[in-house]
C-alpha atoms as a PDB file:
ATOM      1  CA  UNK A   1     -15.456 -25.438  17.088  1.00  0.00           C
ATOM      2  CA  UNK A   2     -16.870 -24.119  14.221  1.00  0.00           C
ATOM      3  CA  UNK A   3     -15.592 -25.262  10.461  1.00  0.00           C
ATOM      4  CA  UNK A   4     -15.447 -23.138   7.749  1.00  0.00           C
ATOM      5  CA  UNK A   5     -14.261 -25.357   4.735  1.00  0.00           C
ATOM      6  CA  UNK A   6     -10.917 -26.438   5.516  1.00  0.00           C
ATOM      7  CA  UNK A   7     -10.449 -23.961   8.439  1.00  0.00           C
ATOM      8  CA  UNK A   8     -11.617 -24.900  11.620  1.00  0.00           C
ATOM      9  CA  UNK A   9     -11.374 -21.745  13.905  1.00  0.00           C
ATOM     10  CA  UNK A  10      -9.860 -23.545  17.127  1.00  0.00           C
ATOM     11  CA  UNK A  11      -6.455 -24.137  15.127  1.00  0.00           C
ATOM     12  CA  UNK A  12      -6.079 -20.903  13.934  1.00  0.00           C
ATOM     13  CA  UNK A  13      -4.342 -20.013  17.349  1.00  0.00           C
ATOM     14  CA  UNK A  14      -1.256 -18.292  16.375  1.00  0.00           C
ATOM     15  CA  UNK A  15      -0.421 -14.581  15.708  1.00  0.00           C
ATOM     16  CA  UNK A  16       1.412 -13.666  12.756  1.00  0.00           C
ATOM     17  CA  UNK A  17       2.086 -10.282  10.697  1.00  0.00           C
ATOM     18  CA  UNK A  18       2.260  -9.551   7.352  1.00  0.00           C
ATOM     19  CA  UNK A  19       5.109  -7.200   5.587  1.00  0.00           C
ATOM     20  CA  UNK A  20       4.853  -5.769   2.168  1.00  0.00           C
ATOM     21  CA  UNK A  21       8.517  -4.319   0.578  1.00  0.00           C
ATOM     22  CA  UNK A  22       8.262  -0.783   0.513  1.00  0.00           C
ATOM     23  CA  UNK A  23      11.629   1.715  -0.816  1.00  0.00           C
ATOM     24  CA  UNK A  24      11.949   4.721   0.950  1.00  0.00           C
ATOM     25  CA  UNK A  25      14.035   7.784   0.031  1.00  0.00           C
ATOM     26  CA  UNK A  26      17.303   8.578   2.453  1.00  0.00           C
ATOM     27  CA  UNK A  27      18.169  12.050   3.412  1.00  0.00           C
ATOM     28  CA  UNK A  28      20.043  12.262   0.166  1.00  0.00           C
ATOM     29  CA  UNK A  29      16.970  10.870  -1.379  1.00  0.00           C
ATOM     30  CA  UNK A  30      18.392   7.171  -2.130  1.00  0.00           C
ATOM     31  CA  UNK A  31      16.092   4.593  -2.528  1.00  0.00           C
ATOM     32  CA  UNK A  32      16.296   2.153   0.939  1.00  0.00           C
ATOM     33  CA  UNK A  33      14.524  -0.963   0.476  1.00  0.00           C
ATOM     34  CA  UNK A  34      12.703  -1.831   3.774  1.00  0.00           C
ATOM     35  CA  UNK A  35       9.499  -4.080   5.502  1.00  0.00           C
ATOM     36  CA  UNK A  36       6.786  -2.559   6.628  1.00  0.00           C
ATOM     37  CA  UNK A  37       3.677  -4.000   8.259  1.00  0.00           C
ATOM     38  CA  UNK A  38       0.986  -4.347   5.782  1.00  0.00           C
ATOM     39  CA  UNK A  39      -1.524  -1.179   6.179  1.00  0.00           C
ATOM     40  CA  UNK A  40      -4.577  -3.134   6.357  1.00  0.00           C
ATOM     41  CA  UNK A  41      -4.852  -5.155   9.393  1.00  0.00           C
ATOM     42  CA  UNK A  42      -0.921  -6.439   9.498  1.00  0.00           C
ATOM     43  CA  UNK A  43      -1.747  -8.849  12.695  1.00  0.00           C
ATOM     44  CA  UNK A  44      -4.136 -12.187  12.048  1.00  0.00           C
ATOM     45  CA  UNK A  45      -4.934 -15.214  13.995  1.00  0.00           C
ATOM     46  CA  UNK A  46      -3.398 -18.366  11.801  1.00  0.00           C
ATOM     47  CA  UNK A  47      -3.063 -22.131  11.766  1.00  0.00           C
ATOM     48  CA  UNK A  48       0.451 -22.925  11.767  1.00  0.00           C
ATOM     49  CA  UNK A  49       1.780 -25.929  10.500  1.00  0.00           C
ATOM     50  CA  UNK A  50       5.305 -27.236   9.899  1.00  0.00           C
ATOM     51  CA  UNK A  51       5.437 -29.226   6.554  1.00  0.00           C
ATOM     52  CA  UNK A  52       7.389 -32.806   6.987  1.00  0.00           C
ATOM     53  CA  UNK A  53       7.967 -35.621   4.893  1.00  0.00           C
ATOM     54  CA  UNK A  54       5.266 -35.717   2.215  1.00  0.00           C
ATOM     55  CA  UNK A  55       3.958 -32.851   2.940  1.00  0.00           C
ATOM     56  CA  UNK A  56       6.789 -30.801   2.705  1.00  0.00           C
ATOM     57  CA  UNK A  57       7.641 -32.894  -0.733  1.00  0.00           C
ATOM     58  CA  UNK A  58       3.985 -32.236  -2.463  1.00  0.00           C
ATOM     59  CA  UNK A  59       4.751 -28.475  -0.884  1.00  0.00           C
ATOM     60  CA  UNK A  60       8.027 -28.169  -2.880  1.00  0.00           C
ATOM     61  CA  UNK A  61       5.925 -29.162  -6.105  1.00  0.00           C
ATOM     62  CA  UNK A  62       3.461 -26.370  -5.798  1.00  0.00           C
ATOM     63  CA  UNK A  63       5.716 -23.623  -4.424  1.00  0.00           C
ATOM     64  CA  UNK A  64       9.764 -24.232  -4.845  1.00  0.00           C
ATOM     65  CA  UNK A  65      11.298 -24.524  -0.893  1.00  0.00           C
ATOM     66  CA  UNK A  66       8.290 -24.033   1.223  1.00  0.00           C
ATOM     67  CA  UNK A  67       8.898 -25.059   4.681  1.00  0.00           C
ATOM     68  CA  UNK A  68       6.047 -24.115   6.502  1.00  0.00           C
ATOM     69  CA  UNK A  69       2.204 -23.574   6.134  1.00  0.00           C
ATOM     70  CA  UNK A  70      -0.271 -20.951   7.410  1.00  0.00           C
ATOM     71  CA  UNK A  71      -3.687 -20.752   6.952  1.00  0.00           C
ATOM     72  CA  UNK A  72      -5.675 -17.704   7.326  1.00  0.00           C
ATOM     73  CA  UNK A  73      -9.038 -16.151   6.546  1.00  0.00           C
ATOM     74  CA  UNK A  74      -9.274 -15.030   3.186  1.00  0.00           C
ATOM     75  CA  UNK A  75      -8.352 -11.461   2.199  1.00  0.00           C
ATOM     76  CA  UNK A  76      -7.723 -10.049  -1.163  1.00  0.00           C
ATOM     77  CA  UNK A  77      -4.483  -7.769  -0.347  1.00  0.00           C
ATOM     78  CA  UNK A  78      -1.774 -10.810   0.077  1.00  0.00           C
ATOM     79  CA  UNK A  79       1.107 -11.512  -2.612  1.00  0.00           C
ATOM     80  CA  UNK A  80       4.048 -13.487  -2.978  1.00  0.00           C
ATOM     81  CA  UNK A  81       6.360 -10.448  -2.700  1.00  0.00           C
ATOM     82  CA  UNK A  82       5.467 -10.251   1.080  1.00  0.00           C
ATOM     83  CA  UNK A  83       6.500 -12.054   4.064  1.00  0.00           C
ATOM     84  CA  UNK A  84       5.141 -13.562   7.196  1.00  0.00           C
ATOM     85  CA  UNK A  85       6.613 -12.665  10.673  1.00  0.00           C
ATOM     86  CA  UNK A  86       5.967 -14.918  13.150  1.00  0.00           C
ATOM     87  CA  UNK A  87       7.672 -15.866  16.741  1.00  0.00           C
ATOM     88  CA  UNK A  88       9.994 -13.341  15.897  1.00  0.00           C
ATOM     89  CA  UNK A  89      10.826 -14.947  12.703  1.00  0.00           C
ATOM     90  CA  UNK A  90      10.960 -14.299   8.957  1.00  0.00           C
ATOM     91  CA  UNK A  91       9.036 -16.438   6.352  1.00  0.00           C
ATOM     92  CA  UNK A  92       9.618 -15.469   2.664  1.00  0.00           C
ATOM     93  CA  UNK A  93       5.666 -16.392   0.810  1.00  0.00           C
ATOM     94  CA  UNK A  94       6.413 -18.929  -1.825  1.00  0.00           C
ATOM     95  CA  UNK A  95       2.999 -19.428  -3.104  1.00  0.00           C
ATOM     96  CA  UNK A  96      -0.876 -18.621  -1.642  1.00  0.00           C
ATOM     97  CA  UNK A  97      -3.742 -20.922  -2.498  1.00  0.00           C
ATOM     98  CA  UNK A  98      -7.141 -20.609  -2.199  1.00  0.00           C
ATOM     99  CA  UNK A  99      -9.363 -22.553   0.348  1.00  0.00           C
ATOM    100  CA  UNK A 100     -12.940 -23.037  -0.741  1.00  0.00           C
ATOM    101  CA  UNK A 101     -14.677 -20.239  -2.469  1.00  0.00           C
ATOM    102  CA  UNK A 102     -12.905 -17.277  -0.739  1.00  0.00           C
ATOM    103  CA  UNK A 103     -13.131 -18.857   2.888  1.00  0.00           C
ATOM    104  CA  UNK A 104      -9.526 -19.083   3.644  1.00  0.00           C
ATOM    105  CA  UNK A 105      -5.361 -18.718   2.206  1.00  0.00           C
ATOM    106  CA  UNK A 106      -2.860 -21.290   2.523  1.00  0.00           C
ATOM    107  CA  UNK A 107       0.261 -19.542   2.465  1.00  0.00           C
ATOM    108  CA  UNK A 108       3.461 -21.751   1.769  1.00  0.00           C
ATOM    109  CA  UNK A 109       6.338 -19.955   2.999  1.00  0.00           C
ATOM    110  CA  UNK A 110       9.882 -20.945   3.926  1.00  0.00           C
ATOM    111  CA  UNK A 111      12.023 -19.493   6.840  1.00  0.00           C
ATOM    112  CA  UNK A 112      14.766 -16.913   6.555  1.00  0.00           C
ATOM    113  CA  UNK A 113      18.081 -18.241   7.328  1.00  0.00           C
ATOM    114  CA  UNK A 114      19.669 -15.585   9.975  1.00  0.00           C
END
């Protein structure tokens, strides 16, 4: 496996899409708040990681109720206001932090309660 910084690319084995909020008009030209998959490459390979104990307490430090972690490659077109889908589930972005010099996101998000 190959490491890049903090991301090794053998863990980053998951699928997950990204969602930006988007408000469309209805046919009587109300807005409708809705997700959409993000335009630019919506679908990426991530490491996912469930945050316990300590690391779910440091976690709640840096980024209010974050539950969960995903790291990705970097890209410059993620921000808080989105969400992560993954396994059919919704994950509200609480913070995203830089790994290295532009080598990777950690994105701290915390599940939607159905």
């Amino acid at each position: 496996m190959r490491a890049v910084g903090f991301l090794v690319a053998g863990r980053m084995d998951r699928r997950i899409t990204l969602q930006s909020f988007t408000e469309t008009p209805n046919a009587i030209g109300e807005p409708v708040k809705t997700w959409a998959n993000l335009a630019s490459v919506p679908d990426m390979w991530a490491e996912v990681t469930p945050l316990r104990g300590a690391e779910l307490f440091a976690s709640q430090q840096i980024a209010g109720e974050a539950d969960t972690r995903f790291r990705v490659r970097y890209r410059d077109d993620l921000g808080a206001e989105m969400r992560v889908v993954y396994e059919g589930a919704n994950y509200d972005i609480q913070s995203i932090l830089e790994i290295g010099r532009e080598e990777g996101l950690e994105i701290l998000a915390k599940k939607e309660q159905a």
